[in-house]
C-alpha atoms as a PDB file:
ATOM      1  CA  UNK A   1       1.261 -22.140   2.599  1.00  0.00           C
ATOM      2  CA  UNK A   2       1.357 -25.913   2.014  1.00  0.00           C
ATOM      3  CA  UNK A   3       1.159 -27.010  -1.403  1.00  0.00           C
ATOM      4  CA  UNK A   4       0.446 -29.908  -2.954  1.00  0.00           C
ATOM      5  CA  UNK A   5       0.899 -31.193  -6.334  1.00  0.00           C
ATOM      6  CA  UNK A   6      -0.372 -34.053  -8.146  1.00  0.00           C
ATOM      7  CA  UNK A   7       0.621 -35.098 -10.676  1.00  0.00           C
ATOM      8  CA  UNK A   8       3.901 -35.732  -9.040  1.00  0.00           C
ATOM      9  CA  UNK A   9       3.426 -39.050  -8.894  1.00  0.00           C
ATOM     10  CA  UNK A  10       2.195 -40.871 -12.387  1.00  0.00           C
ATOM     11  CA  UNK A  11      -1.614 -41.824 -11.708  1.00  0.00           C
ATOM     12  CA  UNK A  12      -4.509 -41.999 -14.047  1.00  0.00           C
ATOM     13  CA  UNK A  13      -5.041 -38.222 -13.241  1.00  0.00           C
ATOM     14  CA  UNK A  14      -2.737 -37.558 -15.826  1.00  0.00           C
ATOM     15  CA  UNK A  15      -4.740 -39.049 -18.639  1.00  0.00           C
ATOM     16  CA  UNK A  16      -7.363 -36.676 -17.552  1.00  0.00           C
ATOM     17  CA  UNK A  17      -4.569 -33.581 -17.589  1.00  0.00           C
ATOM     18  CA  UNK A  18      -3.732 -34.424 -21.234  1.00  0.00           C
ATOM     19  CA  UNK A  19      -7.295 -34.346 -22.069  1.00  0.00           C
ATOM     20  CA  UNK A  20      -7.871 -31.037 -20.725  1.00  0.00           C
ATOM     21  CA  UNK A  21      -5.088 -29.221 -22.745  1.00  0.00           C
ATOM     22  CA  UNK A  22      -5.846 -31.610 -25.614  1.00  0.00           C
ATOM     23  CA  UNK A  23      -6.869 -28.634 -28.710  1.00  0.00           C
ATOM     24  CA  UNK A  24      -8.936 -31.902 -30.292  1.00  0.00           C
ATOM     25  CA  UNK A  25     -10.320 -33.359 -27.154  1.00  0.00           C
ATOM     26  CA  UNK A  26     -11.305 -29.757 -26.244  1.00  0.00           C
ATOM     27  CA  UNK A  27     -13.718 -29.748 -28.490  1.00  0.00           C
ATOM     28  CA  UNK A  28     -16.143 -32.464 -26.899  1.00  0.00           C
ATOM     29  CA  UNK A  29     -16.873 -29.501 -24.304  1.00  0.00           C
ATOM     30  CA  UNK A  30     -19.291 -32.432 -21.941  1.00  0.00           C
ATOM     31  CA  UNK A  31     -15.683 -34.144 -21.998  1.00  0.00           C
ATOM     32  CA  UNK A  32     -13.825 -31.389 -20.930  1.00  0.00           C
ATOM     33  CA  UNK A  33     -16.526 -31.133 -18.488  1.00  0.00           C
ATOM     34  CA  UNK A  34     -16.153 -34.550 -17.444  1.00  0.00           C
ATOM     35  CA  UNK A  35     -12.694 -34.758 -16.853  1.00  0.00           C
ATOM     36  CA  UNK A  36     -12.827 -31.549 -14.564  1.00  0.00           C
ATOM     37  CA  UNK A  37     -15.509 -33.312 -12.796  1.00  0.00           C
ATOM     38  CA  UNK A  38     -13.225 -36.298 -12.644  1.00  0.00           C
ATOM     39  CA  UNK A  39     -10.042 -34.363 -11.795  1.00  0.00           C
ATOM     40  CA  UNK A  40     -12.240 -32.944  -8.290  1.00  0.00           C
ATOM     41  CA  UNK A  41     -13.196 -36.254  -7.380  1.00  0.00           C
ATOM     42  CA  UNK A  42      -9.326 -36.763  -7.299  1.00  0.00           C
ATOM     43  CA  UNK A  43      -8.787 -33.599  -5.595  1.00  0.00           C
ATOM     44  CA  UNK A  44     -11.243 -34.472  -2.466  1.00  0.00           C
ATOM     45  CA  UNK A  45      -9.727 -38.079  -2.124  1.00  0.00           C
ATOM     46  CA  UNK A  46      -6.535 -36.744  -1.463  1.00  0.00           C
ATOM     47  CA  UNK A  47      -8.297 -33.631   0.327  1.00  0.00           C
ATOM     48  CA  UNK A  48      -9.989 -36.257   2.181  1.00  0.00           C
ATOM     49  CA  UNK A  49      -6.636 -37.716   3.493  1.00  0.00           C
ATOM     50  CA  UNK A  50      -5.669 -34.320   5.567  1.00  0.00           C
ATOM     51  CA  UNK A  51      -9.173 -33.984   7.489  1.00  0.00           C
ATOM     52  CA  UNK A  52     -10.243 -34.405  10.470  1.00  0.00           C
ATOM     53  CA  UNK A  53     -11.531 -38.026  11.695  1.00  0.00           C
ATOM     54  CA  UNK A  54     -13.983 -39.348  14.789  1.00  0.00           C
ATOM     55  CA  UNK A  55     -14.915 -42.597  15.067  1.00  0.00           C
ATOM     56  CA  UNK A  56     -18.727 -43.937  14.884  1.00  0.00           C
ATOM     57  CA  UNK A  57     -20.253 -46.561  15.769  1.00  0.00           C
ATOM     58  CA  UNK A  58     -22.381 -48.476  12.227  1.00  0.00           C
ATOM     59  CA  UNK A  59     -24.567 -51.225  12.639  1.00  0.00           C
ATOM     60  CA  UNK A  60     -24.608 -53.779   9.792  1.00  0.00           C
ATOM     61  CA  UNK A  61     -27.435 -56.337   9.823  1.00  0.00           C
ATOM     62  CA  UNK A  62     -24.951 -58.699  11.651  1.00  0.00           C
ATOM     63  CA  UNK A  63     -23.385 -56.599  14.488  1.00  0.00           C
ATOM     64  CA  UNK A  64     -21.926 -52.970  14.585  1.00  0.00           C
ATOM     65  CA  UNK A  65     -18.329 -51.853  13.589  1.00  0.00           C
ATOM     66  CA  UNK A  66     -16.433 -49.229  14.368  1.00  0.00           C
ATOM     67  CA  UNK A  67     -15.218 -46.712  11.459  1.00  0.00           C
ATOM     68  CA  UNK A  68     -13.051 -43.253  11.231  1.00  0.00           C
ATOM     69  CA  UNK A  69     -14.976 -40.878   9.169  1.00  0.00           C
ATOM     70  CA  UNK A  70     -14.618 -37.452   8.439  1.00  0.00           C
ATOM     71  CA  UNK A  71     -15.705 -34.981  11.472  1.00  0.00           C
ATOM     72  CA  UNK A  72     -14.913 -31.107   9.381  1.00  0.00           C
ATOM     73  CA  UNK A  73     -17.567 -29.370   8.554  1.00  0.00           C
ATOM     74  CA  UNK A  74     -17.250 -28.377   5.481  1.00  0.00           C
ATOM     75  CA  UNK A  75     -17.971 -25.755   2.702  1.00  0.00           C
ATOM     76  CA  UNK A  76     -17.681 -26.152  -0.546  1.00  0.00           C
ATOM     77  CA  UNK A  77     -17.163 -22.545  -2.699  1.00  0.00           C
ATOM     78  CA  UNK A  78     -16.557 -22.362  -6.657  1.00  0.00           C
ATOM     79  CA  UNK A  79     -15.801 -19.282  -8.789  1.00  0.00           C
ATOM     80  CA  UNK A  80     -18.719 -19.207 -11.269  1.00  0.00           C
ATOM     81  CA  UNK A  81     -18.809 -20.239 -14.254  1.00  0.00           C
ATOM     82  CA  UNK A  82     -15.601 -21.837 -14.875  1.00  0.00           C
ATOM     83  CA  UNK A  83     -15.476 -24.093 -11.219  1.00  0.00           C
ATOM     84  CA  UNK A  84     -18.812 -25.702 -11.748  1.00  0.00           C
ATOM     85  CA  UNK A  85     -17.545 -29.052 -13.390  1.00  0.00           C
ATOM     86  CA  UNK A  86     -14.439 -29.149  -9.906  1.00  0.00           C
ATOM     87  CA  UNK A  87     -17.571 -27.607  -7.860  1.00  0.00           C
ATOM     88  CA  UNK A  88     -19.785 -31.299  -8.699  1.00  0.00           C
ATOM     89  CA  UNK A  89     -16.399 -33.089  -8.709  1.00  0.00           C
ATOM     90  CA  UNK A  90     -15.551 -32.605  -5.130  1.00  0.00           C
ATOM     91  CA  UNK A  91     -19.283 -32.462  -3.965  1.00  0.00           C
ATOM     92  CA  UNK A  92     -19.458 -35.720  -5.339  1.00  0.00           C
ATOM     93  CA  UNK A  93     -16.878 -36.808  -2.564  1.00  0.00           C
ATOM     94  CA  UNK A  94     -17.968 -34.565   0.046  1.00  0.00           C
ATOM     95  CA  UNK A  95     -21.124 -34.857  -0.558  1.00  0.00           C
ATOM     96  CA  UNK A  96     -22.985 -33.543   2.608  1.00  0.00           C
ATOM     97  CA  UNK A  97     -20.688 -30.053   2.621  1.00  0.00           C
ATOM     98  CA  UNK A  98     -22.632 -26.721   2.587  1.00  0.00           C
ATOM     99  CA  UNK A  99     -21.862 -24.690  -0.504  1.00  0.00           C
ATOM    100  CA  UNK A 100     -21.112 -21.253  -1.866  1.00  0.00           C
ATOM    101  CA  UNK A 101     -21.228 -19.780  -5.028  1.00  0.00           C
ATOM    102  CA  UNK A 102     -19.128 -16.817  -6.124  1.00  0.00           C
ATOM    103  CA  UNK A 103     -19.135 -14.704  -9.394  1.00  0.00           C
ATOM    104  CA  UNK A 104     -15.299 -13.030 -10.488  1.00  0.00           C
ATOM    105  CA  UNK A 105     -14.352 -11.675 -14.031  1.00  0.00           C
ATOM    106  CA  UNK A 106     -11.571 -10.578 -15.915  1.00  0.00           C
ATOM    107  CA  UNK A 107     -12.857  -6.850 -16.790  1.00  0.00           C
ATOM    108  CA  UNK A 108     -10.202  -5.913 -19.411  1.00  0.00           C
ATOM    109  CA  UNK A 109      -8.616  -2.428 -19.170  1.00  0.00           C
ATOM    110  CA  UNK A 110      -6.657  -2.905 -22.724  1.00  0.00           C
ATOM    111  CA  UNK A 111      -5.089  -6.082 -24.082  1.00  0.00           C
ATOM    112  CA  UNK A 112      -2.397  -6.303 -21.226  1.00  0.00           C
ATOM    113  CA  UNK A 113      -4.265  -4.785 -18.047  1.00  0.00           C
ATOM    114  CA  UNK A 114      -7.229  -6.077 -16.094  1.00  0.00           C
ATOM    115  CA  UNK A 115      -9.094  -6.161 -13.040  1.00  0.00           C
ATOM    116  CA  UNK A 116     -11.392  -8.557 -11.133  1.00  0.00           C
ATOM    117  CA  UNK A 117     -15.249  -7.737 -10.837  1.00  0.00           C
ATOM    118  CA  UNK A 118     -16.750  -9.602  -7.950  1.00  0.00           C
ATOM    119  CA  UNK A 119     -20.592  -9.277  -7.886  1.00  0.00           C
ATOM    120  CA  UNK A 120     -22.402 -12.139  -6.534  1.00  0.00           C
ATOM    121  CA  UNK A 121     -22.423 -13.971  -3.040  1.00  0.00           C
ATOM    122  CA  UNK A 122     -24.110 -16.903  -1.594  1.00  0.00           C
ATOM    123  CA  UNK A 123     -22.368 -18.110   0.989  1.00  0.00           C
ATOM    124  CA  UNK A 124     -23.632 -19.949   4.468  1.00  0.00           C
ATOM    125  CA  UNK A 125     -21.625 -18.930   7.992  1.00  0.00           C
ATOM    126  CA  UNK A 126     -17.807 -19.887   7.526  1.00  0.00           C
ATOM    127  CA  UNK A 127     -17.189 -19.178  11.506  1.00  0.00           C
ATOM    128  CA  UNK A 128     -15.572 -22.617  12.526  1.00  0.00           C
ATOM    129  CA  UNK A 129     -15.565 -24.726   9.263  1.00  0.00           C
ATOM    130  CA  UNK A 130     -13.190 -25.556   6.766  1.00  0.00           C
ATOM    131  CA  UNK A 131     -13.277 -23.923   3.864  1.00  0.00           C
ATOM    132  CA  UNK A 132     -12.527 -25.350   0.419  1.00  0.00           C
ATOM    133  CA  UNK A 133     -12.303 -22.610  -2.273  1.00  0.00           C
ATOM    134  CA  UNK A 134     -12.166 -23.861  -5.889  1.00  0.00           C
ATOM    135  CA  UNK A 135     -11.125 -22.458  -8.630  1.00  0.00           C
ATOM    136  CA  UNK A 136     -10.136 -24.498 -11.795  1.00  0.00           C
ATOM    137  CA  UNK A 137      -7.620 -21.819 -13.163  1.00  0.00           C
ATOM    138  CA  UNK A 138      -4.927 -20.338 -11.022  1.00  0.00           C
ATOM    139  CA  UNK A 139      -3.531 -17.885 -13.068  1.00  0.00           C
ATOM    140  CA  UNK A 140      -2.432 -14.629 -11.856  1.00  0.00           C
ATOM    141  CA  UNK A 141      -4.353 -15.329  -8.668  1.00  0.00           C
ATOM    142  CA  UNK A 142      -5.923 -11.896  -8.472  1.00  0.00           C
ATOM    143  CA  UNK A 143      -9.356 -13.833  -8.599  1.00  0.00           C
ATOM    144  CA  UNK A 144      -9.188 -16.339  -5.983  1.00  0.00           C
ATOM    145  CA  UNK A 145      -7.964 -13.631  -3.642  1.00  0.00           C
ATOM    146  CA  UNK A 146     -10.091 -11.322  -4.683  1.00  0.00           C
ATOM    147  CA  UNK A 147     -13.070 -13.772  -3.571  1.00  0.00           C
ATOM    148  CA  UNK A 148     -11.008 -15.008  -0.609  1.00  0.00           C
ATOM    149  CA  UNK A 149     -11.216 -10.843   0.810  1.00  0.00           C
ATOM    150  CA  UNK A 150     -15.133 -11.115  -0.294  1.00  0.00           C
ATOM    151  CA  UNK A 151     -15.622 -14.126   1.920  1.00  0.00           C
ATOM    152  CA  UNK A 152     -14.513 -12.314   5.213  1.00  0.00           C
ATOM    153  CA  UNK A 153     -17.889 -11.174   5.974  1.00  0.00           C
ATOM    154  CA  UNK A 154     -19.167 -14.694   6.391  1.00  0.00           C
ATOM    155  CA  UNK A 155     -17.198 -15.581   8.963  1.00  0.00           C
ATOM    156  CA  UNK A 156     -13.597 -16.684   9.548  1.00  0.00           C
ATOM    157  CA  UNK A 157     -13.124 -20.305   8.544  1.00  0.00           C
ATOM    158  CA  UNK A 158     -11.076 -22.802  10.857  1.00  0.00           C
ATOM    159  CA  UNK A 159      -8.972 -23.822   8.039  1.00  0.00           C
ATOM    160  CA  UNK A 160      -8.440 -23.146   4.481  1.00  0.00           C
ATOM    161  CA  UNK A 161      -7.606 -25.218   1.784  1.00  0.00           C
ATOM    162  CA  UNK A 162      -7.571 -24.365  -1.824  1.00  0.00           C
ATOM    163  CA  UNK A 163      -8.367 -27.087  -4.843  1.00  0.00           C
ATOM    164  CA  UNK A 164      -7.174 -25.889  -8.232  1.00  0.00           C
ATOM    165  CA  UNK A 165      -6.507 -27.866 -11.491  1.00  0.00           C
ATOM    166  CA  UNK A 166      -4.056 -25.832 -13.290  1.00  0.00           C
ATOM    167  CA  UNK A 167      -2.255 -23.005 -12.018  1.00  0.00           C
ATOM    168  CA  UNK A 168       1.402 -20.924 -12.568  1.00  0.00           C
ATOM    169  CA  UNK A 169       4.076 -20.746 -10.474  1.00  0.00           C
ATOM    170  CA  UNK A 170       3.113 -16.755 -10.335  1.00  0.00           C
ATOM    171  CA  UNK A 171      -0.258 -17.531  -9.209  1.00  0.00           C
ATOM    172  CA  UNK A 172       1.110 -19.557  -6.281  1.00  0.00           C
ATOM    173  CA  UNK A 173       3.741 -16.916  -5.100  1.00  0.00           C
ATOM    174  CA  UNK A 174       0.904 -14.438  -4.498  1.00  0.00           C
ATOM    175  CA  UNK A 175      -1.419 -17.051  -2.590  1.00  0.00           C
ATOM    176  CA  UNK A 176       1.524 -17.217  -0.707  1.00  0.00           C
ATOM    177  CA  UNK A 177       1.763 -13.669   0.242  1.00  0.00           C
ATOM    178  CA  UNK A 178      -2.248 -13.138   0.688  1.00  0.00           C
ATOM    179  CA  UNK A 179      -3.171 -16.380   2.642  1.00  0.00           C
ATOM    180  CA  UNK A 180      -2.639 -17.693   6.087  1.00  0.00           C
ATOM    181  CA  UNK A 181       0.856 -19.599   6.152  1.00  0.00           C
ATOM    182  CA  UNK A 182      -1.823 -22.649   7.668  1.00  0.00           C
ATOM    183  CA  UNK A 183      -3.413 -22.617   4.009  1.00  0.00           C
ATOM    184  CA  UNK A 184      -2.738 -26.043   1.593  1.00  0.00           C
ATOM    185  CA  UNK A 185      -3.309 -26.045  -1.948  1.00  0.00           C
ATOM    186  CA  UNK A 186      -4.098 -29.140  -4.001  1.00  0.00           C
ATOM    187  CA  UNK A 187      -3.534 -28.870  -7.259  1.00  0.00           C
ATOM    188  CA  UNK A 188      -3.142 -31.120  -9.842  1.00  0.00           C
ATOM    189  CA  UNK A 189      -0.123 -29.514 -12.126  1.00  0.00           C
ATOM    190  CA  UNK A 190       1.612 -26.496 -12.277  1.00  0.00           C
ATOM    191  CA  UNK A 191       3.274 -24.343 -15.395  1.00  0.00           C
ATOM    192  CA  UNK A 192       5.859 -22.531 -15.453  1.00  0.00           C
ATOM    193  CA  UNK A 193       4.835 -18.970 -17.050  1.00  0.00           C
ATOM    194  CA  UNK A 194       1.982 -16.168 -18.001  1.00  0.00           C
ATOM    195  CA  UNK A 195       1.569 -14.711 -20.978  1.00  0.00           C
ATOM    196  CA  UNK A 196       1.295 -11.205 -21.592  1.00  0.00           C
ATOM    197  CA  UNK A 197      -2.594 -10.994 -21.575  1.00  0.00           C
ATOM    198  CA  UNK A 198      -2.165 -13.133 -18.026  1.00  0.00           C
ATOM    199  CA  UNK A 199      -2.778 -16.722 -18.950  1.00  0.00           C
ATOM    200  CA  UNK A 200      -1.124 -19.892 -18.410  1.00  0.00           C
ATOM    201  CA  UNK A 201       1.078 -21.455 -20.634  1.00  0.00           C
ATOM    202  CA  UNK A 202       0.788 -23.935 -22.032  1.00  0.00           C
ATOM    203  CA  UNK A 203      -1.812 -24.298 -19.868  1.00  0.00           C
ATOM    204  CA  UNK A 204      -5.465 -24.920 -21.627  1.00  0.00           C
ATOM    205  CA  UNK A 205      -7.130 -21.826 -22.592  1.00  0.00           C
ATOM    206  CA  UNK A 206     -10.715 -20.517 -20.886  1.00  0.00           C
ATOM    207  CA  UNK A 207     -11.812 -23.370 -18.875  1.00  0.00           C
ATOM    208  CA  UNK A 208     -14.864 -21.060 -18.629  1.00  0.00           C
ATOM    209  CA  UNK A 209     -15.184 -21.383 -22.464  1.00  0.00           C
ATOM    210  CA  UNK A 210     -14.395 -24.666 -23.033  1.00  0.00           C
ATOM    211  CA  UNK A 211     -16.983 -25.900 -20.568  1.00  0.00           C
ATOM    212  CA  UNK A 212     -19.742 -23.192 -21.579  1.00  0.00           C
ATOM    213  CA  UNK A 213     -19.546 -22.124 -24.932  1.00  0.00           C
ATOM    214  CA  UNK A 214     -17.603 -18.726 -25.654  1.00  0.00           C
ATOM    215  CA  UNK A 215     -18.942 -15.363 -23.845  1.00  0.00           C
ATOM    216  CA  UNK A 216     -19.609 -12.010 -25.504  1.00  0.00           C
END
């Protein structure tokens, strides 16, 4: 797998980072919003930069020109509820993709042990396209596989790429192991460790939450 990190390189997306994990700024939750929205528009520009291009043909009221645009076809599919805000962000860039729309949650064994409950699919033909698969969180990485093994019946997807904002180094090692070696992952920064209860540290909390409003 081919991964791709950010905040690597000092850009503006790290004001939006800090915001994120900011416990003050957290609670403006159409902020936090925002900024995830803002950090997937960042995501699909550098997305954008590893596509596919064709040249066409556009005629301006003074001649025609010739310009490389993006020939993928592409599908745009978000883990509800928490990918919403990346889900607008990058379909604010890619903006004539097909989507899909996937539910997974944590269903808690005891304080340490969990499982992931996939229950809802709406997904268009994958056969041929490329696939982006969002996920703001990439924790343990059980979920995004989880939906990745759901998404099989739809088709089988020309290329994968995955577009998360905050993820572990645990999470990664498993996409490793699950994906096709052919699969790239944007994210925008990575931490170092899990908890015991299986979230990222220092990472932000429940993006879910902090977007939403708590859950019972």
């Amino acid at each position: 797998m081919i991964v791709k990190t950010l905040d690597a390189k000092n850009s503006i997306l790290n004001k939006f980072i800090a915001e994120i994990r900011d416990v003050t700024i957290q609670k403006d939750s159409m902020r936090f919003r925002k900024n995830i929205e803002r950090i997937g528009e960042i995501l699909a520009y550098e997305i954008s930069q590893s596509l596919v291009y064709e040249n066409k043909v556009v005629t301006t009221p003074l001649g025609t020109k010739i310009v490389s645009i993006p020939k993928s076809d592409i599908v745009l599919c978000s883990i509800l509820r928490a990918g919403l805000p990346l889900h607008n962000g990058l379909l604010n860039y890619f903006d004539d993709a097909e989507n899909a729309f996937i539910s997974a949650y944590r269903n808690h064994i005891n304080e340490t042990e969990f499982e992931i409950k996939v229950e809802y699919f709406a997904s268009p033909n994958l056969d041929g396209k490329t696939l982006i698969l969002a996920d703001p969180m990439l924790a343990t990485g059980q979920s995004i596989v989880s939906v990745y093994e759901g998404l099989k019946k739809h088709g089988t997807p020309k290329e994968i790429i995955l577009a998360c904002v905050i993820g572990s180094n645990e999470g990664i090692k498993l996409l490793e192991k699950q994906f096709p070696s052919s699969t790239k992952l944007w994210i925008a920064t990575v931490d170092n460790k899990l908890n015991d209860k299986g979230y990222i540290v220092p990472g932000l909390g429940d993006a879910g939450d902090l977007a939403f409003g708590e859950k019972l």
